[in-house]
C-alpha atoms as a PDB file:
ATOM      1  CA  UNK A   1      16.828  27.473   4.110  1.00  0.00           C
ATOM      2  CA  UNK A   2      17.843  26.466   0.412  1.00  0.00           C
ATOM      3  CA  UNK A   3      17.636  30.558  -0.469  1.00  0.00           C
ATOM      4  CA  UNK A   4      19.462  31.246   2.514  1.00  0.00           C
ATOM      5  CA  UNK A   5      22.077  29.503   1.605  1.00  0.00           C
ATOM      6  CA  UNK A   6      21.774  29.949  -2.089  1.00  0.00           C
ATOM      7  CA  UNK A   7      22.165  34.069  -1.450  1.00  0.00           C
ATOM      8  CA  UNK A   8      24.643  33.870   0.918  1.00  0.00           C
ATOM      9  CA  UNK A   9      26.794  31.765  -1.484  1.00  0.00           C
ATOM     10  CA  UNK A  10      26.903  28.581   0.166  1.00  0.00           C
ATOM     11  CA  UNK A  11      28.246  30.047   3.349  1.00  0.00           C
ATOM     12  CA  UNK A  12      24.871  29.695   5.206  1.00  0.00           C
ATOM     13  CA  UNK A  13      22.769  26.058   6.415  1.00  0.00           C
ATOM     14  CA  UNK A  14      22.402  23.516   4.170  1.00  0.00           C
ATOM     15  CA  UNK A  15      19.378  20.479   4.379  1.00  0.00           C
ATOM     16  CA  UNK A  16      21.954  18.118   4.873  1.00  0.00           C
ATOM     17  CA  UNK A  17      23.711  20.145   7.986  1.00  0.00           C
ATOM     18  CA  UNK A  18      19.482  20.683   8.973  1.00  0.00           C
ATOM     19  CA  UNK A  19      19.135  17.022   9.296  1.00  0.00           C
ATOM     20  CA  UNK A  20      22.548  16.157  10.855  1.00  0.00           C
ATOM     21  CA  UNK A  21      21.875  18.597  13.620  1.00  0.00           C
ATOM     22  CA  UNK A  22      19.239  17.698  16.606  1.00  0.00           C
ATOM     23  CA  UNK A  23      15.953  19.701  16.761  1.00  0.00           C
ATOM     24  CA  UNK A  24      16.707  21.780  19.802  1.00  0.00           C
ATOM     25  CA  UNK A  25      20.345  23.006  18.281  1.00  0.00           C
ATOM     26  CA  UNK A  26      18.160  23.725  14.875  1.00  0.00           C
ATOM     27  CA  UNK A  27      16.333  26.407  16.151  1.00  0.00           C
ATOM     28  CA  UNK A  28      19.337  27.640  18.480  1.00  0.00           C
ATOM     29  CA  UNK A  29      21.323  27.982  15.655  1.00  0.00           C
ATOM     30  CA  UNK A  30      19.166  29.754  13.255  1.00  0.00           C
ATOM     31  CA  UNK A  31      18.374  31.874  16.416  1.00  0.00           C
ATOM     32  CA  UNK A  32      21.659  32.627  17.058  1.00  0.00           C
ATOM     33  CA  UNK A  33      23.158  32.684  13.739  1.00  0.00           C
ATOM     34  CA  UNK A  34      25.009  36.413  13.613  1.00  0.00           C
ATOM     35  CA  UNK A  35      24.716  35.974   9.731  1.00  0.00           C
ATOM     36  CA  UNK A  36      21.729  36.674   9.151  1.00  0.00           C
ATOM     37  CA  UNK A  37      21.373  40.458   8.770  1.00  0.00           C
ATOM     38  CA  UNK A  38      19.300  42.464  11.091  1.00  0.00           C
ATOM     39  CA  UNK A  39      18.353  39.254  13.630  1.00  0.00           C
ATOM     40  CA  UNK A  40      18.658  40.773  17.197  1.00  0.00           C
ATOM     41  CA  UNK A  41      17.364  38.938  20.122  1.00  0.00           C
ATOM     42  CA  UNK A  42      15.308  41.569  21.625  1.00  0.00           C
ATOM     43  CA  UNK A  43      13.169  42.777  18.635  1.00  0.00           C
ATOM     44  CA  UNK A  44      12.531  38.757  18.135  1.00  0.00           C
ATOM     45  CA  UNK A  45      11.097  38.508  21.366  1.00  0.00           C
ATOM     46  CA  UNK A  46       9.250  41.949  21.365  1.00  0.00           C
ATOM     47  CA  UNK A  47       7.759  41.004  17.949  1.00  0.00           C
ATOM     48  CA  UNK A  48       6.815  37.253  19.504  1.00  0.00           C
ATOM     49  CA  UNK A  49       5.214  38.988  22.532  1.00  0.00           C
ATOM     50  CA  UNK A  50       3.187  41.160  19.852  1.00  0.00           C
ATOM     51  CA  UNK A  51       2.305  38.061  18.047  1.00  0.00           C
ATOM     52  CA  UNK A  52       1.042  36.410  21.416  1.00  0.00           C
ATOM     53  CA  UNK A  53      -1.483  39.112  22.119  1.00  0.00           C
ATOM     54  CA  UNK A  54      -3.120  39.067  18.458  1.00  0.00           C
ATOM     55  CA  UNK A  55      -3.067  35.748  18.963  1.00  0.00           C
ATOM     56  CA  UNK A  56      -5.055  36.280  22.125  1.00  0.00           C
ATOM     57  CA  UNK A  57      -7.390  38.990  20.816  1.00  0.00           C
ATOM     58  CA  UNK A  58      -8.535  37.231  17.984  1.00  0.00           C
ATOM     59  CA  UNK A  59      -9.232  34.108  19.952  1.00  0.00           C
ATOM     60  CA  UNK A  60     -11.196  36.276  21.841  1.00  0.00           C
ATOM     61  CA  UNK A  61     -13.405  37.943  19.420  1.00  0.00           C
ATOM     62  CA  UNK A  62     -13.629  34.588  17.204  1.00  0.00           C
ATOM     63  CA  UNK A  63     -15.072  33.181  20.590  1.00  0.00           C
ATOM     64  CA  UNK A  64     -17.697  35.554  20.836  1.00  0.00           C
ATOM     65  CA  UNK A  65     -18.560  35.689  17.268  1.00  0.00           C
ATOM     66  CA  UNK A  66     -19.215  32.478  16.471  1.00  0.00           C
ATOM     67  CA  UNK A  67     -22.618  31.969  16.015  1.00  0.00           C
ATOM     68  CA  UNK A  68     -23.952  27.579  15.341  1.00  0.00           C
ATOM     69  CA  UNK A  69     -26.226  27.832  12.002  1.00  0.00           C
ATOM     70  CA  UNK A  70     -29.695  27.113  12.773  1.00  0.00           C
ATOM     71  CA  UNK A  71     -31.150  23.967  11.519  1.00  0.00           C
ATOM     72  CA  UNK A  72     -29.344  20.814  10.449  1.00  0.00           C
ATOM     73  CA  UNK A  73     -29.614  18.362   6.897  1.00  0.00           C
ATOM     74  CA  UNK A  74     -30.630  15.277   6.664  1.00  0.00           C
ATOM     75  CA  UNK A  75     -28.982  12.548   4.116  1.00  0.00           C
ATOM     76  CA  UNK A  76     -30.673   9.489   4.041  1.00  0.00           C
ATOM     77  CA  UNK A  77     -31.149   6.605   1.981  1.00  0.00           C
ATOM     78  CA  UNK A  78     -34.638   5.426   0.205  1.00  0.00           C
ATOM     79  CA  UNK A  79     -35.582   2.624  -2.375  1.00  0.00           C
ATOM     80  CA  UNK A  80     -35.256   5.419  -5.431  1.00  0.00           C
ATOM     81  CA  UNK A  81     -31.565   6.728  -4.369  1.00  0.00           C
ATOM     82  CA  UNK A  82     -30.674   9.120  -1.585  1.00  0.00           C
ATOM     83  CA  UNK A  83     -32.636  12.375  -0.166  1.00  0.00           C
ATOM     84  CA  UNK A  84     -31.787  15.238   1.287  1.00  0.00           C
ATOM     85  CA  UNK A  85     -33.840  16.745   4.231  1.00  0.00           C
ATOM     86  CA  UNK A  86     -33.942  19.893   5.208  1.00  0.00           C
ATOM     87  CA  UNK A  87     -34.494  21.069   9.290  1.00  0.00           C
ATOM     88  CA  UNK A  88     -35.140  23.441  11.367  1.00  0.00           C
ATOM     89  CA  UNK A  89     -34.374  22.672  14.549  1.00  0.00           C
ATOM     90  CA  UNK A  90     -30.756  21.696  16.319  1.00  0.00           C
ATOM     91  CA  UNK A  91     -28.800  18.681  15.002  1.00  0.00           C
ATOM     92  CA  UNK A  92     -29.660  15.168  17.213  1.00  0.00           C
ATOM     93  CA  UNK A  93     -26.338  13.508  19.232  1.00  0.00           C
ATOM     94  CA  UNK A  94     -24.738  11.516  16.679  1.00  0.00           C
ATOM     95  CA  UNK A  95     -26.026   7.636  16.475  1.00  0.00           C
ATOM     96  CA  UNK A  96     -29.083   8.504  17.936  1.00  0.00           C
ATOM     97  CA  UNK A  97     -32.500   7.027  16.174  1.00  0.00           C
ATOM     98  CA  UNK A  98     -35.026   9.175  14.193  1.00  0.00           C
ATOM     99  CA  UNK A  99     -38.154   7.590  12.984  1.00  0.00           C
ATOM    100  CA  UNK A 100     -39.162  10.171   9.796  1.00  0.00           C
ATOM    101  CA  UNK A 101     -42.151   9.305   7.513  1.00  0.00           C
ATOM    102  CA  UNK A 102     -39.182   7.595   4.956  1.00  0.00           C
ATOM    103  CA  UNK A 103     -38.732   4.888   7.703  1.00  0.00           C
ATOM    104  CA  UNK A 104     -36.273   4.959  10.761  1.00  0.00           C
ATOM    105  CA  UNK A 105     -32.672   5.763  10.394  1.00  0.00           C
ATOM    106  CA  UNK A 106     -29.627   6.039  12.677  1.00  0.00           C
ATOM    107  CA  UNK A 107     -27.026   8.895  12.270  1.00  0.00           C
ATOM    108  CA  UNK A 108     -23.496   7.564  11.125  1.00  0.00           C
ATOM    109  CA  UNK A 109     -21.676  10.595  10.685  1.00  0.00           C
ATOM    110  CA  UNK A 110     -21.935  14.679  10.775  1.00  0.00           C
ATOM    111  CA  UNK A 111     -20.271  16.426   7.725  1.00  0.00           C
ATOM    112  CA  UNK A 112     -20.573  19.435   5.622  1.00  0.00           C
ATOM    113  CA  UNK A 113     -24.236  19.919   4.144  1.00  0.00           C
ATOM    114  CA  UNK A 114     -23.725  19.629   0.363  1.00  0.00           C
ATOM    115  CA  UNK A 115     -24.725  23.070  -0.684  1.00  0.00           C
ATOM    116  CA  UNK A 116     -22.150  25.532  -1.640  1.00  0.00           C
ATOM    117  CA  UNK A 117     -21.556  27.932   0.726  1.00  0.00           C
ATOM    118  CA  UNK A 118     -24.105  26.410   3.595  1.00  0.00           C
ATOM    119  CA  UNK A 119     -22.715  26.423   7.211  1.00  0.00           C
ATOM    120  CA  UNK A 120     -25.169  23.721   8.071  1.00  0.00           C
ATOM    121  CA  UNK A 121     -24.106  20.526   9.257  1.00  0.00           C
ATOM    122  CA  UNK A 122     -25.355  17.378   7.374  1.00  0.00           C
ATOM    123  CA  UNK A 123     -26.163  14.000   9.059  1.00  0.00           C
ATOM    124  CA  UNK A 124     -25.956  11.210   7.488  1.00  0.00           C
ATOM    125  CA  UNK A 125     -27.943   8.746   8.478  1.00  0.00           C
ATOM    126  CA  UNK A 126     -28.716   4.581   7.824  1.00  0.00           C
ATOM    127  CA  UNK A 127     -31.987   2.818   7.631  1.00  0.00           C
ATOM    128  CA  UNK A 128     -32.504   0.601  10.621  1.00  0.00           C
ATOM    129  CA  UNK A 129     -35.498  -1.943  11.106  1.00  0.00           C
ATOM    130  CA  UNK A 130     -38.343   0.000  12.977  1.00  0.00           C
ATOM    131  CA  UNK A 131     -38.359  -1.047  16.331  1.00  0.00           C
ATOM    132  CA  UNK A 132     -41.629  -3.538  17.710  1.00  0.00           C
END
């Protein structure tokens, strides 16, 4: 808006006529502005119906592309510091209980795993008392 104005030499919108104006007459205005050069109302339409079906093709192939990473990590505390477990199989629901040979833990969160470049998703996890 500030270059707009600035190229135009002050003749075009201005942040203080932006904010003075509601949201609605904002975008009619720019819309409709006859100022700016080249703006017609059917090749912004034609060009937003062109938009809307990239949009909708590339949802489509992202939707069929999208594959889940195998396996899962595991960050839990010990007595020594932290560890990080690696796995195989499908992440566990989030604050369900696993009972691993470090002791039994809870899942608090699901994150990024904390290798570069590793689609996996982390869970970190909280010692809990084994149960009797």
């Amino acid at each position: 808006m500030v270059a707009y104005a600035a190229a135009s030499g002050g003749g075009g919108w201005l942040i203080r006529q932006l904010r003075e104006a509601s949201r609605g007459r904002r975008l009619e205005d720019l819309l409709l502005n006859k100022r700016v050069p080249g703006l017609r109302l059917d090749d912004l339409a034609e060009h937003v119906a062109a938009l809307g079906a990239e949009i909708a093709d590339l949802r489509a192939r992202l939707s069929t592309t999208v594959q889940r990473p195998s396996g899962h990590v595991l960050f839990l505390p010990t007595p020594d510091g932290y560890a990080i477990v690696e796995a195989d199989e499908p992440p566990p629901d989030l604050g369900q209980t696993l009972l691993l040979e470090h002791g039994c833990f809870r899942i608090l969160r699901v994150g990024r795993a904390p290798f570069p470049s590793d689609p996996r998703p982390c869970l970190f996890l909280e010692a809990v008392p084994l149960p009797s």
